[in-house]
N, C-alpha and C. Protein backbone atom coordinates (compact mmCIF):
# COMPACT_ATOMS: atom_id res chain seq x y z
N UNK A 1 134.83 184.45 108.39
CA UNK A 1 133.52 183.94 108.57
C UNK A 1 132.52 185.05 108.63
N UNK A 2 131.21 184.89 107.61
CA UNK A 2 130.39 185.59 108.12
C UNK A 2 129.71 185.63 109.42
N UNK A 3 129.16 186.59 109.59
CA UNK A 3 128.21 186.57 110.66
C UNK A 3 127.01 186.87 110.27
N UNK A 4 125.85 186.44 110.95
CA UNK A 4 124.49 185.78 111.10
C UNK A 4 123.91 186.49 111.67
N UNK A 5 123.02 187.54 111.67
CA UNK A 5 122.10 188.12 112.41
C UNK A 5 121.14 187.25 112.77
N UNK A 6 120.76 186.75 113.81
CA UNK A 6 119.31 186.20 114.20
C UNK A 6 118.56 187.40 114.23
N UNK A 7 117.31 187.26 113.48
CA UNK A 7 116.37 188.19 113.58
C UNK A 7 114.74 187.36 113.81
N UNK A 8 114.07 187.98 114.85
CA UNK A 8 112.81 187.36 114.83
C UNK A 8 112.08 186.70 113.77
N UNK A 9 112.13 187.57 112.38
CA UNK A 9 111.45 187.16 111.50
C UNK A 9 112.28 185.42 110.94
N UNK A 10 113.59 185.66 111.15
CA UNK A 10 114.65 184.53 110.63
C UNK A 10 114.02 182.95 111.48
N UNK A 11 114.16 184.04 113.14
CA UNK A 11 113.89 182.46 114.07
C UNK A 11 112.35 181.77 113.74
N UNK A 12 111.49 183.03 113.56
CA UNK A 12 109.82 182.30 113.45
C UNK A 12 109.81 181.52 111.54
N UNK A 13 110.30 182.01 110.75
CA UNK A 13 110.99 181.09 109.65
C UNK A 13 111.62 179.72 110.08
N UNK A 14 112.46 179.64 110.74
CA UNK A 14 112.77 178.36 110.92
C UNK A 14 112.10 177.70 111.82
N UNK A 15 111.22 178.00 112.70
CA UNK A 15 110.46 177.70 113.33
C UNK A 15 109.33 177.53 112.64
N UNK A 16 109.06 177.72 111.49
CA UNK A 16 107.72 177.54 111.02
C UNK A 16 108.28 176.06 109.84
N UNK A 17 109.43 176.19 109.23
CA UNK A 17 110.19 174.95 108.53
C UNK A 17 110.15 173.60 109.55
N UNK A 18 110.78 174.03 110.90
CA UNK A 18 110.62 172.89 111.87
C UNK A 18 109.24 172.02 111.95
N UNK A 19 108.42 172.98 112.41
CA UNK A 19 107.20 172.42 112.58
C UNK A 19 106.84 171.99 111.52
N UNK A 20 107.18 172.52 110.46
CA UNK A 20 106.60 171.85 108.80
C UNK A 20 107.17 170.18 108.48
N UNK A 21 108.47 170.50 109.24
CA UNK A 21 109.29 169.40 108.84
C UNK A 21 108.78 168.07 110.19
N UNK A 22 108.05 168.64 111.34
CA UNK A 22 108.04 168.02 112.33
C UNK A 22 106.87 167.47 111.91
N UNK A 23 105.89 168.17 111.00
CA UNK A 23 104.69 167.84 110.81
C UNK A 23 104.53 166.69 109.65
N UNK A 24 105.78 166.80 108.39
CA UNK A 24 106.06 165.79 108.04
C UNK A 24 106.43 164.10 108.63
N UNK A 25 107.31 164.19 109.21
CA UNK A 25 107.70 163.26 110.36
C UNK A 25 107.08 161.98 111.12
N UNK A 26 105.73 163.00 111.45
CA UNK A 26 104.98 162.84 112.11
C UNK A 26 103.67 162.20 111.49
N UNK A 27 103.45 162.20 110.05
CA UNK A 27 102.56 161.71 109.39
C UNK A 27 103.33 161.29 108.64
N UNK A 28 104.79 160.92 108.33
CA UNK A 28 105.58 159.40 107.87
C UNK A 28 105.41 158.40 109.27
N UNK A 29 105.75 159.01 110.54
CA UNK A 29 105.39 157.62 111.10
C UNK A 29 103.72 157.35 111.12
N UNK A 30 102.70 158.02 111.08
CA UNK A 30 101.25 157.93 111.25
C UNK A 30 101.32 156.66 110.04
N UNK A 31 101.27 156.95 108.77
CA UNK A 31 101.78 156.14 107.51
C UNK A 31 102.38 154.74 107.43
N UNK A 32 103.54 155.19 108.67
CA UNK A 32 104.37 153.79 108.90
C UNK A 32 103.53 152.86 109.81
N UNK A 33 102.78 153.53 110.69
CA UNK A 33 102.01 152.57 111.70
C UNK A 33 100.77 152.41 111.12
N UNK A 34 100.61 153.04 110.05
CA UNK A 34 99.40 152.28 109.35
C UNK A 34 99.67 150.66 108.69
N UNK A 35 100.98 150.80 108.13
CA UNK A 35 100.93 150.15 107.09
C UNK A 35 101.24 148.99 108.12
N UNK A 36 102.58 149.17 109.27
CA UNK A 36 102.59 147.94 110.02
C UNK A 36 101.66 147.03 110.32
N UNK A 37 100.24 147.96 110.43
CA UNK A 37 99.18 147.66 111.09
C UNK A 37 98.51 146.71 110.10
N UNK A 38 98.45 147.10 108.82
CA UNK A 38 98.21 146.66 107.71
C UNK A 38 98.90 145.08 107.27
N UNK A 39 99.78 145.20 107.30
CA UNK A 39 100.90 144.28 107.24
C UNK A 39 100.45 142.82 108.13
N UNK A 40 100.68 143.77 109.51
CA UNK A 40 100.43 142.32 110.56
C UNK A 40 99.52 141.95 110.55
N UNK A 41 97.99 142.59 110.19
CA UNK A 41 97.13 141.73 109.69
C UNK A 41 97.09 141.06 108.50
N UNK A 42 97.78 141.32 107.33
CA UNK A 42 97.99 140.00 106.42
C UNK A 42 98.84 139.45 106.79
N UNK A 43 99.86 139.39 107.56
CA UNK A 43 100.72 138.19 108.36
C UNK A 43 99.87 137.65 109.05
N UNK A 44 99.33 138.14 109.91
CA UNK A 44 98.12 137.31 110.87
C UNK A 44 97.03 136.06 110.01
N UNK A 45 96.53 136.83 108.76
CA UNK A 45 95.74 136.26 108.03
C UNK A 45 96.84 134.85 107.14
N UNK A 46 97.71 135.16 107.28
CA UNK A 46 98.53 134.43 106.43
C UNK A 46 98.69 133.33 107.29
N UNK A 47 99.48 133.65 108.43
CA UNK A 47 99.81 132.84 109.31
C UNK A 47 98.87 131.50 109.74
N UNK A 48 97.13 132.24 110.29
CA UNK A 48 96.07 131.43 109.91
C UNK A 48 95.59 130.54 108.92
N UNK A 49 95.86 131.44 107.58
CA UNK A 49 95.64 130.32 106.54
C UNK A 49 96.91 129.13 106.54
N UNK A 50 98.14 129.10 107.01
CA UNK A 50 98.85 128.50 106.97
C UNK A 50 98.83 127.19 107.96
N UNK A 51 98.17 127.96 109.40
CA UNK A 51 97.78 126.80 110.09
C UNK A 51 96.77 126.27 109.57
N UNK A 52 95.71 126.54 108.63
CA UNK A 52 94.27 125.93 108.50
C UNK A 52 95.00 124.49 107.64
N UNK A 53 95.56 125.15 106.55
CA UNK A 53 96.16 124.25 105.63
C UNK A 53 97.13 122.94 106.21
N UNK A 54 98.12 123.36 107.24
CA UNK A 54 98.64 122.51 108.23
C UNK A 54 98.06 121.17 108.64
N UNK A 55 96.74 122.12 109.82
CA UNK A 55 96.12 121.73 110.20
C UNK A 55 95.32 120.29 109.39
N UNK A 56 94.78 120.65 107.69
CA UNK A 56 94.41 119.57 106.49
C UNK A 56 95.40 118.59 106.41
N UNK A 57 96.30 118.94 105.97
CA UNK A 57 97.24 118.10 105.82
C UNK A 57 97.79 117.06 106.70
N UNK A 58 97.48 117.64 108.04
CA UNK A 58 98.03 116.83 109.31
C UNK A 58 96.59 115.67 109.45
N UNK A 59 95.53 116.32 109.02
CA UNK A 59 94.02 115.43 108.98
C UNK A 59 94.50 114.27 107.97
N UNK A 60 94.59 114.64 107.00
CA UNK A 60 94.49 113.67 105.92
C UNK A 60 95.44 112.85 106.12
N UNK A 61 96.92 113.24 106.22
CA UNK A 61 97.91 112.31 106.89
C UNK A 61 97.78 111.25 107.80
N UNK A 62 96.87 111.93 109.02
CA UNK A 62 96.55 110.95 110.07
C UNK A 62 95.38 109.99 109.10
N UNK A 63 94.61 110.44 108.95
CA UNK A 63 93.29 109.85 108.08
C UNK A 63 93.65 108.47 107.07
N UNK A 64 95.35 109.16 106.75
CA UNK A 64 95.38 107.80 105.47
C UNK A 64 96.31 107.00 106.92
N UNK A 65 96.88 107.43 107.35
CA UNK A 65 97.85 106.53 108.15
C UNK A 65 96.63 105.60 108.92
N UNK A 66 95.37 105.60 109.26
CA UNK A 66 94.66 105.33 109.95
C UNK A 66 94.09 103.97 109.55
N UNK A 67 93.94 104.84 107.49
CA UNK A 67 92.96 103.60 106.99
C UNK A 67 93.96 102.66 106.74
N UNK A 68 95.85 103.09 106.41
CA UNK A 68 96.34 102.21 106.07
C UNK A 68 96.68 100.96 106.86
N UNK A 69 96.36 101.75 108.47
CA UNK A 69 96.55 100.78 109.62
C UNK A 69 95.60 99.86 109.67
N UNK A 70 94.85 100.17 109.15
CA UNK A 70 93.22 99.76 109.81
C UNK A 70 93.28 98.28 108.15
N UNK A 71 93.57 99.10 107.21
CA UNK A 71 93.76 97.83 106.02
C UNK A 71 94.90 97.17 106.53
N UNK A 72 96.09 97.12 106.59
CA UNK A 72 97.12 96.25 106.80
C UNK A 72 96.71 95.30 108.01
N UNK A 73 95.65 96.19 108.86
CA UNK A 73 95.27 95.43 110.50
C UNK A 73 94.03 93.67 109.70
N UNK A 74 93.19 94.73 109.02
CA UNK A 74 92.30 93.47 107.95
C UNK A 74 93.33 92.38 107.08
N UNK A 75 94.07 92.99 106.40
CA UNK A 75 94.62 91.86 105.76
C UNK A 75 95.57 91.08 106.91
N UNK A 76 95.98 91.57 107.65
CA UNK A 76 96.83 90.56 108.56
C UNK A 76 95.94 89.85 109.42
N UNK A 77 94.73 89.84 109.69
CA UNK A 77 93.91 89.30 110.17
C UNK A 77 93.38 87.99 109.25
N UNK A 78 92.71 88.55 107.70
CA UNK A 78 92.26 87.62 106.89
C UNK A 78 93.87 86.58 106.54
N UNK A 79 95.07 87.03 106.53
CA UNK A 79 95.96 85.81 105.98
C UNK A 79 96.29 85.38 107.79
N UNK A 80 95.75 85.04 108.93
CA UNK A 80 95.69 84.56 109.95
C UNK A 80 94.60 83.73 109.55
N UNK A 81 93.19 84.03 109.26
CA UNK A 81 92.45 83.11 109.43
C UNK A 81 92.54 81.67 107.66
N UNK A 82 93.42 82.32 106.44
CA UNK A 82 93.76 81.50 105.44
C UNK A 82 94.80 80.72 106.53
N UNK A 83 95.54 81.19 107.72
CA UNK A 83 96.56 80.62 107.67
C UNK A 83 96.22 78.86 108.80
N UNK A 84 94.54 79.84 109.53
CA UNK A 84 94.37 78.60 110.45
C UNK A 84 93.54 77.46 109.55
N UNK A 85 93.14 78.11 108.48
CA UNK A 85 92.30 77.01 107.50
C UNK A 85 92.98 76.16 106.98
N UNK A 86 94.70 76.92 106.26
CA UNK A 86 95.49 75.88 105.63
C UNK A 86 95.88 74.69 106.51
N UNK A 87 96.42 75.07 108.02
CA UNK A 87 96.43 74.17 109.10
C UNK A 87 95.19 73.41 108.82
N UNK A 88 93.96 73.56 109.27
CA UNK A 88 93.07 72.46 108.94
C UNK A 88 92.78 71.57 107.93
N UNK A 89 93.15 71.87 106.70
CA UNK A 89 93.53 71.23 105.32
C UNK A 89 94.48 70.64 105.85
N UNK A 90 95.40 70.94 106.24
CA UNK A 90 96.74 70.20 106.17
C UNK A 90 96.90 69.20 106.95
N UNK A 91 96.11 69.14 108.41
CA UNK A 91 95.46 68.02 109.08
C UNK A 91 94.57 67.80 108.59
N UNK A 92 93.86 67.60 107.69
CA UNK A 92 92.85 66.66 107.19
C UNK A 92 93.39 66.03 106.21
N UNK A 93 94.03 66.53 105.60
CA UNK A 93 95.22 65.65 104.31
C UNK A 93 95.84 64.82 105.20
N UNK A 94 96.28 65.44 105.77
CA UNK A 94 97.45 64.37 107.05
C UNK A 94 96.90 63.05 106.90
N UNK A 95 95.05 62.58 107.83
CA UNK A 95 94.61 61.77 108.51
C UNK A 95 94.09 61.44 106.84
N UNK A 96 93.73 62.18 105.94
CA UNK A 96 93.23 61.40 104.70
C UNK A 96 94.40 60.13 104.35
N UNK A 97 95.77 60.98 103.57
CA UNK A 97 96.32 60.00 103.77
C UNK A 97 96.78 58.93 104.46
N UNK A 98 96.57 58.64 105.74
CA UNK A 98 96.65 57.81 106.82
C UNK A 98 95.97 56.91 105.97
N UNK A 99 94.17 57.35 105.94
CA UNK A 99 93.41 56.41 105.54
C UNK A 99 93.65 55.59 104.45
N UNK A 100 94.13 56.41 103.52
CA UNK A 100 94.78 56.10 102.32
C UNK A 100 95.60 54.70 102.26
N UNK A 101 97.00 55.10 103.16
CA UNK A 101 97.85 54.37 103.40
C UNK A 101 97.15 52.79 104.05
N UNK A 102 96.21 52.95 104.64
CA UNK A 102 95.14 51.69 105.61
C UNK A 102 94.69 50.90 104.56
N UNK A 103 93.90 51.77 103.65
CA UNK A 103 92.94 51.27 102.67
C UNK A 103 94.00 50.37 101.53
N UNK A 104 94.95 51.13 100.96
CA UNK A 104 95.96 50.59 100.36
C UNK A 104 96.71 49.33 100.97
N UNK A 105 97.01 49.30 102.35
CA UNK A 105 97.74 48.08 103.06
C UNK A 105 96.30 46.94 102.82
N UNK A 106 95.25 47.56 103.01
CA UNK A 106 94.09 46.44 103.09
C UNK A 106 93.47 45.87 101.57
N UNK A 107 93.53 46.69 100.51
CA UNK A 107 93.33 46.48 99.51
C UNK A 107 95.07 45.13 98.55
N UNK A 108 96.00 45.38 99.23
CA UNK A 108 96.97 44.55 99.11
C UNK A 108 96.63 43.28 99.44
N UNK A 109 96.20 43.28 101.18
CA UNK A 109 96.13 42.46 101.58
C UNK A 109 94.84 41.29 101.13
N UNK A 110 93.92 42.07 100.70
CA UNK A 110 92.46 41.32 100.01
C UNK A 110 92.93 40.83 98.69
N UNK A 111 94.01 41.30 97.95
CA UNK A 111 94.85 41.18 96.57
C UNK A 111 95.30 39.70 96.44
N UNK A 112 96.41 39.43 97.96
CA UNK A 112 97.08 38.18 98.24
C UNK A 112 95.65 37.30 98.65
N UNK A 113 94.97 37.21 99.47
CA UNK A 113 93.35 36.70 99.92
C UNK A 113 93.23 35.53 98.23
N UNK A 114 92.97 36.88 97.64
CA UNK A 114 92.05 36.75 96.50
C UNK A 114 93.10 35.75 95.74
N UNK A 115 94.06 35.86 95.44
CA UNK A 115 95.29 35.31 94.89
C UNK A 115 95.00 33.83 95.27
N UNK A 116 94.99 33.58 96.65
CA UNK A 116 95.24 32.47 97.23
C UNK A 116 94.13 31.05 97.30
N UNK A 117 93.05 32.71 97.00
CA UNK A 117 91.65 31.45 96.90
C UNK A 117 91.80 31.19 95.70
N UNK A 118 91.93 31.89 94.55
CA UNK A 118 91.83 31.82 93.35
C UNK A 118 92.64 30.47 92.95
N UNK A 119 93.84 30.78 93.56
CA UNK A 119 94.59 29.16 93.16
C UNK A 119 94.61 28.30 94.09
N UNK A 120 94.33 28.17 95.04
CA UNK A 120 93.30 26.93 95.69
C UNK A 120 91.99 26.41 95.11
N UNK A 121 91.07 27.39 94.17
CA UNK A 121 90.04 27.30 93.41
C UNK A 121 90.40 26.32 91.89
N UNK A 122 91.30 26.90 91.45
CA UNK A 122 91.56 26.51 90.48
C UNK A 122 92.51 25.08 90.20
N UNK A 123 93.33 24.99 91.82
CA UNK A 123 94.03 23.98 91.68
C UNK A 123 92.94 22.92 91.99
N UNK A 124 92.07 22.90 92.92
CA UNK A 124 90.54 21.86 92.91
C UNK A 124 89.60 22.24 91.73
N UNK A 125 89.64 22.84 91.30
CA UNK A 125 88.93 22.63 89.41
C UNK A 125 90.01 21.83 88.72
N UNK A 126 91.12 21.80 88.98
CA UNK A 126 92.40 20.95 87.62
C UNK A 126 92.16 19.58 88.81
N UNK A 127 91.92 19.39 89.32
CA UNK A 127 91.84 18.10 90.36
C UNK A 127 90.53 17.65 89.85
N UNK A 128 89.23 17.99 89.97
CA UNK A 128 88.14 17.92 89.80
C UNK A 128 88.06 17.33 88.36
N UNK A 129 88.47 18.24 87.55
CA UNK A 129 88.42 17.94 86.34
C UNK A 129 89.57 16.30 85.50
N UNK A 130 90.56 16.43 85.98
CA UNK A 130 91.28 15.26 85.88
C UNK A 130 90.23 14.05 86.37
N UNK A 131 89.97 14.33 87.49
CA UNK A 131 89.34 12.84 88.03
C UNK A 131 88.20 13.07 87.34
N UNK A 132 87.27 13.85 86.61
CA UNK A 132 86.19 13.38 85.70
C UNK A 132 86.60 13.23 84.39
N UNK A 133 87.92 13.56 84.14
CA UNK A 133 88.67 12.66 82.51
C UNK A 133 89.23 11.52 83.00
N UNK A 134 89.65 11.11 83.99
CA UNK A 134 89.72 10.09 84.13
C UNK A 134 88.83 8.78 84.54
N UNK A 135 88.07 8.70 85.12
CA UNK A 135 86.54 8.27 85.65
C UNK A 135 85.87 8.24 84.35
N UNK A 136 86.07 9.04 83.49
CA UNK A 136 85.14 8.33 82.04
C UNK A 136 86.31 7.84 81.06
């Protein structure tokens, strides 16, 4: 093995490499904490725009879920009030035909009436008439 003289001029040489190299080092991390710095503010900015956008989406979502509630709430309302009208049609048909059924039993019954006078009428016209062909 050789041997190594340390000599002043040798140690302030490597001592001047150290510090060169320390001085490197030292402005890679300056560099590195720039850029982190750099960084986490476009993560930061990112992050924000990500909630803003969120944030839209969660609006509009609620917004349509709102109107769709709010329409399905109208139409289930308007086929409630078709549904209390058809009920009222449907009782008024009810009692129409009732009347119907009345008018019809009574229109029968004025049918037989009419029937009965008619040939009581007619059987005293064939009576009537015999006894004035016969009488002349």
């Amino acid at each position: 093995m050789e041997t190594v003289s340390w000599t002043d001029e040798k140690i302030d040489a490597l001592d001047t490499k150290v510090d060169a190299l320390e001085k490197k080092v030292d402005a890679g991390f300056a560099r590195a904490e720039v850029e982190y710095a750099r960084t986490d503010e476009r993560f930061k900015r990112v992050d924000e725009r990500f909630d803003q956008v969120d944030r839209r989406i969660q609006e509009r979502f609620d917004d349509a879920d709102r109107r769709t509630t709010e329409r399905f709430d109208e139409v289930d309302r308007k086929f409630g009030e078709v549904n209390r009208k058809f009920d009222g049609v449907e009782r008024r048909m009810d009692g129409l035909k009732v009347g119907l059924d009345r008018m019809d039993d009574n229109f029968q019954a004025l049918h037989r009436t009419f029937i009965q006078i008619c040939g009581g009428m007619i059987g005293t016209l064939i009576i009537a008439l015999v006894t004035l062909i016969v009488s002349h």
